[in-house]
PDB file of N, CA and C in Angstrom:
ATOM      1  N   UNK A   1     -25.944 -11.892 -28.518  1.00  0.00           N
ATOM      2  CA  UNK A   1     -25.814 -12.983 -27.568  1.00  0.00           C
ATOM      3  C   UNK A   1     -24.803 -13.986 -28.119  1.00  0.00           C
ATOM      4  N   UNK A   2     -23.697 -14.007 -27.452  1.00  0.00           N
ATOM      5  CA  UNK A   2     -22.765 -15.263 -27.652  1.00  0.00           C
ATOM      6  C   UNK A   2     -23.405 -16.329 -27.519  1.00  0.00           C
ATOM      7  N   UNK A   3     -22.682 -17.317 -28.349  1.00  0.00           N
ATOM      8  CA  UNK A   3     -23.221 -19.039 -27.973  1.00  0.00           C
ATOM      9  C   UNK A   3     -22.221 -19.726 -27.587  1.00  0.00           C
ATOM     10  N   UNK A   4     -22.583 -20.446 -26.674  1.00  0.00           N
ATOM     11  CA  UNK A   4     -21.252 -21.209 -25.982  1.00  0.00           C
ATOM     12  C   UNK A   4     -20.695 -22.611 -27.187  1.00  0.00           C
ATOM     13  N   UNK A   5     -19.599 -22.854 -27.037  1.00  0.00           N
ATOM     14  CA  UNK A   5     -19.332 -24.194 -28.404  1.00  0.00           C
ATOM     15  C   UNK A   5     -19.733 -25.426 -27.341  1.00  0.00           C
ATOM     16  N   UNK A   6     -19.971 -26.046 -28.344  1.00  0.00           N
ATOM     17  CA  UNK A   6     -20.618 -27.600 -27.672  1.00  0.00           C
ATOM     18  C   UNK A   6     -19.536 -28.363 -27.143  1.00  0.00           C
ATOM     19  N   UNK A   7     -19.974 -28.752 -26.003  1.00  0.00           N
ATOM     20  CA  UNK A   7     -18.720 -29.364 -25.340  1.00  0.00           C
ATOM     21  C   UNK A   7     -18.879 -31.226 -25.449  1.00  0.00           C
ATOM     22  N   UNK A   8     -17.179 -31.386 -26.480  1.00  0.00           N
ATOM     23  CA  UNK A   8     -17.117 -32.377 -27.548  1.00  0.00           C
ATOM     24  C   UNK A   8     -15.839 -33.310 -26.832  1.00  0.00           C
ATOM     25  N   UNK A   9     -15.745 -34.355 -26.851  1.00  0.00           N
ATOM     26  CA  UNK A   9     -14.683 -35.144 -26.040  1.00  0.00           C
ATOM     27  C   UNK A   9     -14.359 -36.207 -27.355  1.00  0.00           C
ATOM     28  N   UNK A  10     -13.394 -37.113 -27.300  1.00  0.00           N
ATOM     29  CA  UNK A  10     -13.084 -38.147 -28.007  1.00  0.00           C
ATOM     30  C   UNK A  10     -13.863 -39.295 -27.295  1.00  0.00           C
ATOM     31  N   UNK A  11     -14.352 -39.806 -28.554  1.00  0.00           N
ATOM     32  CA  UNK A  11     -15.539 -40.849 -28.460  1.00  0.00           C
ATOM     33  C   UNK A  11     -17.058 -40.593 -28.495  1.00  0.00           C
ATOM     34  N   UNK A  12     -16.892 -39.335 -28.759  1.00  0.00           N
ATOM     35  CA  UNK A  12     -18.571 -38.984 -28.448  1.00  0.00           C
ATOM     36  C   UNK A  12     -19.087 -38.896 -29.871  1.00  0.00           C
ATOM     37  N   UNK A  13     -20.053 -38.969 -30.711  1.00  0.00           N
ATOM     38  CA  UNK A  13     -20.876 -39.040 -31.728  1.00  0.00           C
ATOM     39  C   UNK A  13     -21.138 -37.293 -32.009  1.00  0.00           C
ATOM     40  N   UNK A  14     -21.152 -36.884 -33.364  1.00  0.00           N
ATOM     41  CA  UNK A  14     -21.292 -35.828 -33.748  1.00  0.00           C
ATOM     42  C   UNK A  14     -22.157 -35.757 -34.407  1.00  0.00           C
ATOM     43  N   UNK A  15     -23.364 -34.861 -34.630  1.00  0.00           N
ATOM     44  CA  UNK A  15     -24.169 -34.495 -35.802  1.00  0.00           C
ATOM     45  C   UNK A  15     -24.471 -33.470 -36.369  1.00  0.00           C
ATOM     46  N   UNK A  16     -25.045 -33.467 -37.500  1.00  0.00           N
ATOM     47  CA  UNK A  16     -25.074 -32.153 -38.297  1.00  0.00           C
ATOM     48  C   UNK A  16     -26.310 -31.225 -38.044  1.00  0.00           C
ATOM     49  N   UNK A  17     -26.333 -30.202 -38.275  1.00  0.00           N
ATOM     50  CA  UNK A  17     -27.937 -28.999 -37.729  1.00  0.00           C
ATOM     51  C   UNK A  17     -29.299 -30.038 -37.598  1.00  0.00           C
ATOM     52  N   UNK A  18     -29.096 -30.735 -38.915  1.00  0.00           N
ATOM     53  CA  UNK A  18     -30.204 -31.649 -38.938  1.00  0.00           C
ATOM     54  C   UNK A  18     -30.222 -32.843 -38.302  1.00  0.00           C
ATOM     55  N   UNK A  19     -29.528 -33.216 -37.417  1.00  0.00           N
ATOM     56  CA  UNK A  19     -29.419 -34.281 -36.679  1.00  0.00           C
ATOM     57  C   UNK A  19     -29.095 -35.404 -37.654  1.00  0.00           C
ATOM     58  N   UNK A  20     -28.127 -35.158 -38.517  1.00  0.00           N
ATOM     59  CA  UNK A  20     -27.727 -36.527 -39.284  1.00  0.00           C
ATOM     60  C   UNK A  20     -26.364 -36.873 -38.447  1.00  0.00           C
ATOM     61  N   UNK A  21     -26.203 -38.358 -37.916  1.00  0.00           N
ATOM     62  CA  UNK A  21     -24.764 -38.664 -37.669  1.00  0.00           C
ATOM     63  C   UNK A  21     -23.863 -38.042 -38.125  1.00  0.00           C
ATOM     64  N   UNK A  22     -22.847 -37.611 -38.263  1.00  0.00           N
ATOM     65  CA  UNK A  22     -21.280 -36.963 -38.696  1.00  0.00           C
ATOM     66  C   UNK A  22     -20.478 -38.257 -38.680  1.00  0.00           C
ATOM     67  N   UNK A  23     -20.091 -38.767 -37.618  1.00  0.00           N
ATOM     68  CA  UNK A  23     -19.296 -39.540 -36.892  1.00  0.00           C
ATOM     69  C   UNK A  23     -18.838 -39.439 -35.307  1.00  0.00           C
ATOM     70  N   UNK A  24     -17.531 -40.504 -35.338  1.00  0.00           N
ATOM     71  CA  UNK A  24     -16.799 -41.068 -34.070  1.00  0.00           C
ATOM     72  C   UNK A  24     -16.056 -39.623 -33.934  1.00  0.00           C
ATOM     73  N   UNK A  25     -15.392 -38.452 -32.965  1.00  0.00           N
ATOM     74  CA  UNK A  25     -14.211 -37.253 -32.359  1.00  0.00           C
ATOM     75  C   UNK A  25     -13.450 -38.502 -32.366  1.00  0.00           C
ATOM     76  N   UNK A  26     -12.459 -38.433 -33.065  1.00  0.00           N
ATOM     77  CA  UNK A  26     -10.778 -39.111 -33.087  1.00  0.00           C
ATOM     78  C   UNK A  26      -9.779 -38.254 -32.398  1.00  0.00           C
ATOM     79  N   UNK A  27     -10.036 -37.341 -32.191  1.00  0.00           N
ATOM     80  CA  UNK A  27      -8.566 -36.140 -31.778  1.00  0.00           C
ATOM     81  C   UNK A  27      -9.066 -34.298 -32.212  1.00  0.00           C
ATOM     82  N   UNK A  28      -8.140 -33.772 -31.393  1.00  0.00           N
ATOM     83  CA  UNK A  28      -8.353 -31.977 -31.985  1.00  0.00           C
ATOM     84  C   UNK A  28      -7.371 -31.939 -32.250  1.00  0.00           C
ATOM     85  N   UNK A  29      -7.357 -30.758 -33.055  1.00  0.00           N
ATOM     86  CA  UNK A  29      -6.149 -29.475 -33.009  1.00  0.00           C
ATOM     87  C   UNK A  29      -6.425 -28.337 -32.780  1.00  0.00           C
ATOM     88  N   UNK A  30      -5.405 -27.521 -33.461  1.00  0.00           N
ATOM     89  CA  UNK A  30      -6.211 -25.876 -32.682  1.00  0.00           C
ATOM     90  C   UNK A  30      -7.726 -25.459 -33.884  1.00  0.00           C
ATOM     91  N   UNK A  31      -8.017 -25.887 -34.814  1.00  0.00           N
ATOM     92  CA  UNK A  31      -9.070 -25.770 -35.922  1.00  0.00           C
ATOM     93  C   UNK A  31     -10.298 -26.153 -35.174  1.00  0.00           C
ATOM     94  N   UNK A  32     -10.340 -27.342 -34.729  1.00  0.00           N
ATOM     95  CA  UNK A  32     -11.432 -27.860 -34.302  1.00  0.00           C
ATOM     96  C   UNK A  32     -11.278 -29.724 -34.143  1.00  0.00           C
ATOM     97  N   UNK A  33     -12.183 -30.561 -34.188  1.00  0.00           N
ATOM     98  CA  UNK A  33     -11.740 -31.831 -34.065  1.00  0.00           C
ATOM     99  C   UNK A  33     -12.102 -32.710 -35.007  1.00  0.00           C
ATOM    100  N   UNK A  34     -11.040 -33.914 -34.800  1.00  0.00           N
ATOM    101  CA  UNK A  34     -11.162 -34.977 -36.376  1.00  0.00           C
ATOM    102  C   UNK A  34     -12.275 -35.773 -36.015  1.00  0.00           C
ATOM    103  N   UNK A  35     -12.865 -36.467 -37.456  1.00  0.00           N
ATOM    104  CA  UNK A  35     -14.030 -37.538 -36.656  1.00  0.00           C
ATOM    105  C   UNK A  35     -13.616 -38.655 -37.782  1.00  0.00           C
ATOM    106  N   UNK A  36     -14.149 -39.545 -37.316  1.00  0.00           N
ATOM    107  CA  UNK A  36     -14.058 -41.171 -37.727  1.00  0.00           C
ATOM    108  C   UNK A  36     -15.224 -41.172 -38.444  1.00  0.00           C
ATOM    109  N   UNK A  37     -15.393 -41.932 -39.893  1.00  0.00           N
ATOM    110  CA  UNK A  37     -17.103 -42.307 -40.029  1.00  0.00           C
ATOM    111  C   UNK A  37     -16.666 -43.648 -39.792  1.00  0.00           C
ATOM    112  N   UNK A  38     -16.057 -44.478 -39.478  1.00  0.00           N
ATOM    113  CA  UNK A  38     -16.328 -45.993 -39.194  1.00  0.00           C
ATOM    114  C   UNK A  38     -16.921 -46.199 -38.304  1.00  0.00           C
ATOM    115  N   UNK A  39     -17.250 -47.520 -38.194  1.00  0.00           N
ATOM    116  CA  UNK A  39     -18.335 -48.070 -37.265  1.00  0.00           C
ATOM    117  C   UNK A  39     -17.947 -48.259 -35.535  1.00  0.00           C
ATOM    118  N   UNK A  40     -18.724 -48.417 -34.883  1.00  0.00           N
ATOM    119  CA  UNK A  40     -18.266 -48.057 -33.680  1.00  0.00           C
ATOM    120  C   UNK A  40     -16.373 -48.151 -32.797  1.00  0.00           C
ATOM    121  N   UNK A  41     -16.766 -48.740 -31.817  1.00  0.00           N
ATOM    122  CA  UNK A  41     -14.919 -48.193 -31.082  1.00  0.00           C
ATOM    123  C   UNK A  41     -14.350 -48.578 -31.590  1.00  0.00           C
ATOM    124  N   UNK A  42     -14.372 -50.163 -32.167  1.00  0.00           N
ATOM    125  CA  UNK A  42     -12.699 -50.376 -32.809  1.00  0.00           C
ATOM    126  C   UNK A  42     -13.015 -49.676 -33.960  1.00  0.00           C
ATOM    127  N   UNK A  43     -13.434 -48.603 -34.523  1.00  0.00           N
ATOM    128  CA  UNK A  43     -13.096 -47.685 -35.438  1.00  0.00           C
ATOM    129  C   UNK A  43     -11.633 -47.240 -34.699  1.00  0.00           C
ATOM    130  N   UNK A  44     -11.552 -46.933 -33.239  1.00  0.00           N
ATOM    131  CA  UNK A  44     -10.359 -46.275 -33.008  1.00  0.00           C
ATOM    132  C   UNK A  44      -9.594 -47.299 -32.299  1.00  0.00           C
ATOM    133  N   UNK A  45      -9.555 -48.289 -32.470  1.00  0.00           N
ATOM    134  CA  UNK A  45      -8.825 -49.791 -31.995  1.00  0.00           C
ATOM    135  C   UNK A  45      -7.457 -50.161 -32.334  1.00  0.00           C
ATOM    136  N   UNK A  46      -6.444 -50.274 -31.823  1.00  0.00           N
ATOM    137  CA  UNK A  46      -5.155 -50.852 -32.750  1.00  0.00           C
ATOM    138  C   UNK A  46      -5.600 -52.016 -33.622  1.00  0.00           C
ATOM    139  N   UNK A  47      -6.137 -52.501 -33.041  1.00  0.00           N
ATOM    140  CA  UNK A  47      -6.679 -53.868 -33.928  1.00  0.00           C
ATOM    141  C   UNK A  47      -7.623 -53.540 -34.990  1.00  0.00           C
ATOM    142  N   UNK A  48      -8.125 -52.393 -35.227  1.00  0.00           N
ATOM    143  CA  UNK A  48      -8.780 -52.204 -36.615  1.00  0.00           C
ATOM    144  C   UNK A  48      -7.938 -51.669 -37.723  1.00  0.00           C
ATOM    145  N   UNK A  49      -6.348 -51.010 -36.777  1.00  0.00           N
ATOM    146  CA  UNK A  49      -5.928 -50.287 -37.766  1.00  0.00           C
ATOM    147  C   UNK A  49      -4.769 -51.228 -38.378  1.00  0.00           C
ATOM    148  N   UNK A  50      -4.390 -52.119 -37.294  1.00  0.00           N
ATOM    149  CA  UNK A  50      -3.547 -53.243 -37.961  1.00  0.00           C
ATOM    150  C   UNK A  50      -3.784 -54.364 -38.898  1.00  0.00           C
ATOM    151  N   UNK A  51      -5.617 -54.208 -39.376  1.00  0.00           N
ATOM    152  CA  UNK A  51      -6.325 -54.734 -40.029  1.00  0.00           C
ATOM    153  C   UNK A  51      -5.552 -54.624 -41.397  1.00  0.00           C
ATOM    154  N   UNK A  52      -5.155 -53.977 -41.746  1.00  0.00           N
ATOM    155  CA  UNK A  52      -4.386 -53.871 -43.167  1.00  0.00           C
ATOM    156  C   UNK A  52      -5.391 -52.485 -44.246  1.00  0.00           C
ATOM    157  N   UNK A  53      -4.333 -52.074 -45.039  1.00  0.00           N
ATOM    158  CA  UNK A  53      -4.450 -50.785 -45.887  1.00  0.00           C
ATOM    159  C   UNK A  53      -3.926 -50.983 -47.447  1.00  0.00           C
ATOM    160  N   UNK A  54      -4.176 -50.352 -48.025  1.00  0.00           N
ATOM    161  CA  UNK A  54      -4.064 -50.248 -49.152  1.00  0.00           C
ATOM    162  C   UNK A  54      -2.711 -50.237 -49.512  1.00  0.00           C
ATOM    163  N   UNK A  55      -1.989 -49.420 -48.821  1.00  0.00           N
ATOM    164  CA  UNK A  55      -0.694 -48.847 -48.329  1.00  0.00           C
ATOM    165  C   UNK A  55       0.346 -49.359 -47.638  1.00  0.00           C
ATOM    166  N   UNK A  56      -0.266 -50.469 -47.131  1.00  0.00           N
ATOM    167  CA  UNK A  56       0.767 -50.979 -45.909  1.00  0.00           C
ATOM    168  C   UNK A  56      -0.288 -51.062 -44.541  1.00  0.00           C
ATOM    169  N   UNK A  57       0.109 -51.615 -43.649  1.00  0.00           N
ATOM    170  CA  UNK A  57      -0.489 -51.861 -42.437  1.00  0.00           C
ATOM    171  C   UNK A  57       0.222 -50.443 -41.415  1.00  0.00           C
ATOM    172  N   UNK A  58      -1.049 -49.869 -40.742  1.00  0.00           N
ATOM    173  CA  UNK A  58      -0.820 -48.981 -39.874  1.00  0.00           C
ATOM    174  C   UNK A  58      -0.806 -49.079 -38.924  1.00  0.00           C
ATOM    175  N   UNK A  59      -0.572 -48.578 -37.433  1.00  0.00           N
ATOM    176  CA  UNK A  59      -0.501 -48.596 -36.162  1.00  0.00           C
ATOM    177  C   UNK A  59      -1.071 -47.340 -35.734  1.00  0.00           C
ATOM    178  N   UNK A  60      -2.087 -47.542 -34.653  1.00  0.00           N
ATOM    179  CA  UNK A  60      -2.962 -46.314 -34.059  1.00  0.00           C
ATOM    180  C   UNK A  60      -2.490 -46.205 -32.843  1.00  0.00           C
ATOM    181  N   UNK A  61      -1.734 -44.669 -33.212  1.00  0.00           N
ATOM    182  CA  UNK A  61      -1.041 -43.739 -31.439  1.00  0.00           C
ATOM    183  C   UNK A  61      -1.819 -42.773 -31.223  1.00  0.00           C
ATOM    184  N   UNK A  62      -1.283 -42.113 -30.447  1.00  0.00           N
ATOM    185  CA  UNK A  62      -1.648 -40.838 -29.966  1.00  0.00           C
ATOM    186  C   UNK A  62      -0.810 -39.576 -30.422  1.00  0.00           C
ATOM    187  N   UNK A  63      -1.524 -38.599 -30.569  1.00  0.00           N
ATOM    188  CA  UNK A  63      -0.044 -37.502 -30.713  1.00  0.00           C
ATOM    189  C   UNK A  63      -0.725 -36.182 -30.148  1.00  0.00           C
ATOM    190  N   UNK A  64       0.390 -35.195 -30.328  1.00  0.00           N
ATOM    191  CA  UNK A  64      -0.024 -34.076 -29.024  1.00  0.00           C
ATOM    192  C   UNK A  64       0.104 -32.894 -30.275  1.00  0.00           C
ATOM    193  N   UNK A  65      -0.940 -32.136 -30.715  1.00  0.00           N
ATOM    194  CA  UNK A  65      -1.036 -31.247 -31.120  1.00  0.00           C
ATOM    195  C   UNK A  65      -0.223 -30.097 -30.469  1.00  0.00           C
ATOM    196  N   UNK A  66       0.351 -29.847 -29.796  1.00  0.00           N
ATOM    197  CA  UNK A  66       0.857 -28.835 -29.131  1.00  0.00           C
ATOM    198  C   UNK A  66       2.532 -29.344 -29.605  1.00  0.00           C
ATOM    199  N   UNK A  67       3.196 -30.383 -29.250  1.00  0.00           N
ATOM    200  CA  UNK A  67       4.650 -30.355 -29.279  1.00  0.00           C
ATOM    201  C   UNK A  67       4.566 -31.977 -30.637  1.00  0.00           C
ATOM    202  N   UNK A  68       4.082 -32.253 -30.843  1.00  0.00           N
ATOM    203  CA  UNK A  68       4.164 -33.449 -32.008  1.00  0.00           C
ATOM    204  C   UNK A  68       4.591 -34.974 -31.410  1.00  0.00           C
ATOM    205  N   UNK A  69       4.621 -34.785 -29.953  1.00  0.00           N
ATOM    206  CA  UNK A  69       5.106 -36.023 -29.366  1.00  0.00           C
ATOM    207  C   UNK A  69       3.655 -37.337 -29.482  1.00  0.00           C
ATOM    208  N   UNK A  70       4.410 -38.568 -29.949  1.00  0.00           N
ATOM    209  CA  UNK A  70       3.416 -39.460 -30.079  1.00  0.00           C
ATOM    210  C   UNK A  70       3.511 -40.403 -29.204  1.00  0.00           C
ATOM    211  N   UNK A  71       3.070 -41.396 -29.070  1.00  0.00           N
ATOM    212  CA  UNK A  71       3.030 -42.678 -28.110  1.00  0.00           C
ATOM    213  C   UNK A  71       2.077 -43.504 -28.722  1.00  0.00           C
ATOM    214  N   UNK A  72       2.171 -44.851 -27.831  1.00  0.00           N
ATOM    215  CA  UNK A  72       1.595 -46.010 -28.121  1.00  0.00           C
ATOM    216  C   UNK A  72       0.435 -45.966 -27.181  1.00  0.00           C
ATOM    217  N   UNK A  73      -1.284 -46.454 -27.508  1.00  0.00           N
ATOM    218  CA  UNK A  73      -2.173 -46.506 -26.856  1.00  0.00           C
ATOM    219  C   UNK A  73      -2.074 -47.694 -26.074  1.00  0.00           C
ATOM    220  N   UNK A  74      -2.455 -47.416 -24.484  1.00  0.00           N
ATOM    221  CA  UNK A  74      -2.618 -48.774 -23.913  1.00  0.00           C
ATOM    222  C   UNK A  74      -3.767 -49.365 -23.620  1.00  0.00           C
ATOM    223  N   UNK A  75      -4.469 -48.551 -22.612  1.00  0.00           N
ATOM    224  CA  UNK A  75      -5.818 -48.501 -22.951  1.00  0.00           C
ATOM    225  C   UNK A  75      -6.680 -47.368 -23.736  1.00  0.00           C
ATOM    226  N   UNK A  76      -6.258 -46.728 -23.609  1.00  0.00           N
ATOM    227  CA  UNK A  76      -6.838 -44.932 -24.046  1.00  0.00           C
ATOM    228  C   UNK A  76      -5.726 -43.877 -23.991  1.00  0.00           C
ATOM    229  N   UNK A  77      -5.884 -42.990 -24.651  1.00  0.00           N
ATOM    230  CA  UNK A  77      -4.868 -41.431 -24.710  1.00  0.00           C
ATOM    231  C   UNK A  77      -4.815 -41.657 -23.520  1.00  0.00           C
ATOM    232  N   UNK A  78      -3.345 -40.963 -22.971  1.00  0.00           N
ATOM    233  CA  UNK A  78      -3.473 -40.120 -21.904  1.00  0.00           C
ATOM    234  C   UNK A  78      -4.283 -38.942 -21.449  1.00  0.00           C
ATOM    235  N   UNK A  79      -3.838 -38.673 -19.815  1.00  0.00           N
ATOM    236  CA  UNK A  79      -4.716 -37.321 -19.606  1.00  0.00           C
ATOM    237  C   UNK A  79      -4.102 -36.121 -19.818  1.00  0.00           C
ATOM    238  N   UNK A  80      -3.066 -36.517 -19.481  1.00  0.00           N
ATOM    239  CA  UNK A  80      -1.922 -35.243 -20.771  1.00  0.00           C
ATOM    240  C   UNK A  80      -0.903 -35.426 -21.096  1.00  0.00           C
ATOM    241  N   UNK A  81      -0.312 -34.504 -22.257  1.00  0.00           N
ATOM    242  CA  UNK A  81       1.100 -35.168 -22.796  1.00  0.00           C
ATOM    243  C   UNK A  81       2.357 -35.473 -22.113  1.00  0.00           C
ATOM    244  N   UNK A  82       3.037 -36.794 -22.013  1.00  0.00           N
ATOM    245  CA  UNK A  82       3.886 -37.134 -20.928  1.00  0.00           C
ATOM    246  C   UNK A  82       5.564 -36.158 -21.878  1.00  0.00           C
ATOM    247  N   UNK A  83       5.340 -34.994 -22.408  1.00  0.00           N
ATOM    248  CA  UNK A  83       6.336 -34.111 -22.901  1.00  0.00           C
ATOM    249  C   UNK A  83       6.385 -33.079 -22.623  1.00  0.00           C
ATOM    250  N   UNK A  84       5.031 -32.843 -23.299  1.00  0.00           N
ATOM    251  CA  UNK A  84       5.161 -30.965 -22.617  1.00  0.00           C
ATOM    252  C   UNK A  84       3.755 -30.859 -21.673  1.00  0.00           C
ATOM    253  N   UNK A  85       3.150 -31.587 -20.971  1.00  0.00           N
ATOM    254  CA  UNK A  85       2.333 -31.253 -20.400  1.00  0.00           C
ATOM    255  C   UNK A  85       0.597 -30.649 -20.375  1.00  0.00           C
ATOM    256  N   UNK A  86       0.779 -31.191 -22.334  1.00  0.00           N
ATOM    257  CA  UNK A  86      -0.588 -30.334 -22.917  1.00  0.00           C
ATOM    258  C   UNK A  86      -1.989 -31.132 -22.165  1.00  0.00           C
ATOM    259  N   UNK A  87      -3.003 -30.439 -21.930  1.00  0.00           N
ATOM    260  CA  UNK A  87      -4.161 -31.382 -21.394  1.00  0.00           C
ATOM    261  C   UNK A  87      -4.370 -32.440 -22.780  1.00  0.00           C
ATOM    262  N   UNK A  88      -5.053 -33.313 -22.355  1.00  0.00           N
ATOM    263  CA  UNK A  88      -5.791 -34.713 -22.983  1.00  0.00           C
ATOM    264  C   UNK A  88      -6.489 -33.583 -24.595  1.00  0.00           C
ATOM    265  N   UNK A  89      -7.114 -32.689 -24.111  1.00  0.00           N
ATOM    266  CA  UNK A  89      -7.789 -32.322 -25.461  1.00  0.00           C
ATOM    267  C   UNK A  89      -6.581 -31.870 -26.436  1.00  0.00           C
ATOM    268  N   UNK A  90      -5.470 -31.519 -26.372  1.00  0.00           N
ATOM    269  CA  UNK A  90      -4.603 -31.275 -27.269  1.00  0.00           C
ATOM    270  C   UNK A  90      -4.129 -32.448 -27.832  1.00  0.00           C
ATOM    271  N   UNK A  91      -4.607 -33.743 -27.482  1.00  0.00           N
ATOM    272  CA  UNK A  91      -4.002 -35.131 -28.294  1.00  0.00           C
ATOM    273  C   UNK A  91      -4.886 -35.687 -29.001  1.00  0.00           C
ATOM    274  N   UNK A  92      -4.834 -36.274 -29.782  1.00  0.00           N
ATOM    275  CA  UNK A  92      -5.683 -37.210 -30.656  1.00  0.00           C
ATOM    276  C   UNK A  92      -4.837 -38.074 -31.312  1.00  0.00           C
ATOM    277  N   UNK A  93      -5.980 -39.064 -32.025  1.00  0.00           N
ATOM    278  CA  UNK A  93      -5.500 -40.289 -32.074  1.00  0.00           C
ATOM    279  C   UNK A  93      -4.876 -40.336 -34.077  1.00  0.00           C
ATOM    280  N   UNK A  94      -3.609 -40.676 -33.801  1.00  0.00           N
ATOM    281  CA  UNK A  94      -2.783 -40.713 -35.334  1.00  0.00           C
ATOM    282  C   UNK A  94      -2.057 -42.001 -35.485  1.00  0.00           C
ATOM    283  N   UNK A  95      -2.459 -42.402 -36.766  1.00  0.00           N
ATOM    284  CA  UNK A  95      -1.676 -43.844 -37.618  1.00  0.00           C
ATOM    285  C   UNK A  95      -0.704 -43.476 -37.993  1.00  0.00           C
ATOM    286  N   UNK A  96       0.495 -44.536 -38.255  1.00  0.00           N
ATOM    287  CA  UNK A  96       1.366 -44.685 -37.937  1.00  0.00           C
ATOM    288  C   UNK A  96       2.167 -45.993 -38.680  1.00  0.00           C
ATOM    289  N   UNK A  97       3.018 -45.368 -40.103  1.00  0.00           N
ATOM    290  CA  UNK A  97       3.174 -46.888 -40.253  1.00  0.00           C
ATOM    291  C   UNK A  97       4.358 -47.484 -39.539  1.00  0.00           C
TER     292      UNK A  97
END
């Protein structure tokens, strides 16, 4: 018997067999998807990421797993890439200095 994969969106909460939190879905690729452990949305906020780094101050875009095209968030990802046309699940969310 096949098992169907759990159907996972950006923003939704992940947990482990044992029901321990994981984290925040930030973005996929073709592997599977990234997660956030910070604390709720502005975990994925420009304003949390312009908060400052160790490194330098970052900026939180979007980018398209399929062709590498990025953009600036306005309110949320797009629903698909304004390049090559990939759906919304081929983008996730990438810093940016």
């Amino acid at each position: 018997m096949s098992q169907e994969p759990p159907d996972v969106a950006v923003g939704a909460t992940v947990y482990t067999e044992e029901g321990e939190e994981l984290g925040t879905v930030r973005g996929f690729d073709t592997d599977g998807f990234f997660v956030t452990t910070r604390e709720g949305v502005a975990s994925l906020s420009v304003e949390h990421e312009r908060a400052g780094h160790a490194l330098g101050e970052a900026e939180l875009m979007w980018r398209c797993s399929d062709c590498g095209e990025m953009g600036e968030l306005a309110d949320d990802i797009p629903d698909a890439c304004p390049n090559c046309d990939a759906p919304k699940e081929y983008l996730y969310y990438w810093t940016e200095d």
